[in-house]
Protein backbone atom coordinates (compact mmCIF):
# COMPACT_ATOMS: atom_id res chain seq x y z
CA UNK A 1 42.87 67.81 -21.07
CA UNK A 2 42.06 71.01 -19.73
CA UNK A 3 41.02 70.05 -16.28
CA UNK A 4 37.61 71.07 -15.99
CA UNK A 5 34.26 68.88 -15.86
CA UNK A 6 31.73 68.65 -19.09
CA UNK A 7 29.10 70.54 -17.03
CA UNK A 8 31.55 73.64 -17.47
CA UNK A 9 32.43 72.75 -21.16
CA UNK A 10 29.00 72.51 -22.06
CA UNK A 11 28.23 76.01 -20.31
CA UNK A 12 31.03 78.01 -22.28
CA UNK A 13 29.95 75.42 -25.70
CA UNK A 14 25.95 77.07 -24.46
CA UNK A 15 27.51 80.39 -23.83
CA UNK A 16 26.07 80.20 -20.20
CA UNK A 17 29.24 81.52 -19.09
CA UNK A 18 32.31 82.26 -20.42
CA UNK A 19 35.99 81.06 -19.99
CA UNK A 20 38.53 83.40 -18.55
CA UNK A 21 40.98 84.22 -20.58
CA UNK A 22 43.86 81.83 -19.25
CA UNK A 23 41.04 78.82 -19.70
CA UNK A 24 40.42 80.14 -23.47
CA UNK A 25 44.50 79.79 -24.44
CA UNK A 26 43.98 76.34 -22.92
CA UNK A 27 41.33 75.14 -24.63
CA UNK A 28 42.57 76.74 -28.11
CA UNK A 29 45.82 74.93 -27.29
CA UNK A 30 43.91 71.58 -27.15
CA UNK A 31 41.98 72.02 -30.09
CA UNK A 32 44.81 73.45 -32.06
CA UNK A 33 43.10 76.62 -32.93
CA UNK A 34 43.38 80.10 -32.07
CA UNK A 35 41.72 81.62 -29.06
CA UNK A 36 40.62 83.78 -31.32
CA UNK A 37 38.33 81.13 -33.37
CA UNK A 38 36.68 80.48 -29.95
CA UNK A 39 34.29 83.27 -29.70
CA UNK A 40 31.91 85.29 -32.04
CA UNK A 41 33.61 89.02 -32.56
CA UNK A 42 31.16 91.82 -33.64
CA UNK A 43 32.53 95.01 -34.84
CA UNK A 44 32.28 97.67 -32.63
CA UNK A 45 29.82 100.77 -33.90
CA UNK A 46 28.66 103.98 -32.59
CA UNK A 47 30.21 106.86 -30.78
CA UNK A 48 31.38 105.31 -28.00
CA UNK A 49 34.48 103.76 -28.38
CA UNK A 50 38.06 105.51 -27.68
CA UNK A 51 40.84 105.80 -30.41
């Protein structure tokens, strides 16, 4: 549906590599989910982040 072979499915589904973010709205689309519920978020900590 997305146009892309299982190989590369099963490497972002194995985190091996990860889908751009163009391929991600795709494949949320698909699965009716949001691109959002496609990868694990960790809060940023420390010092080092701007704002």
């Amino acid at each position: 549906m997305v146009g892309i072979s299982k190989t590369q499915l099963s490497d972002y589904i194995a985190i091996r590599n990860v889908p751009n973010v163009e391929m991600a709205y795709s494949i949320a689309r698909c699965l009716d989910c949001p691109v959002e519920a496609l990868y694990n978020w960790r809060p940023l900590s420390g010092s080092n982040t701007e704002g």
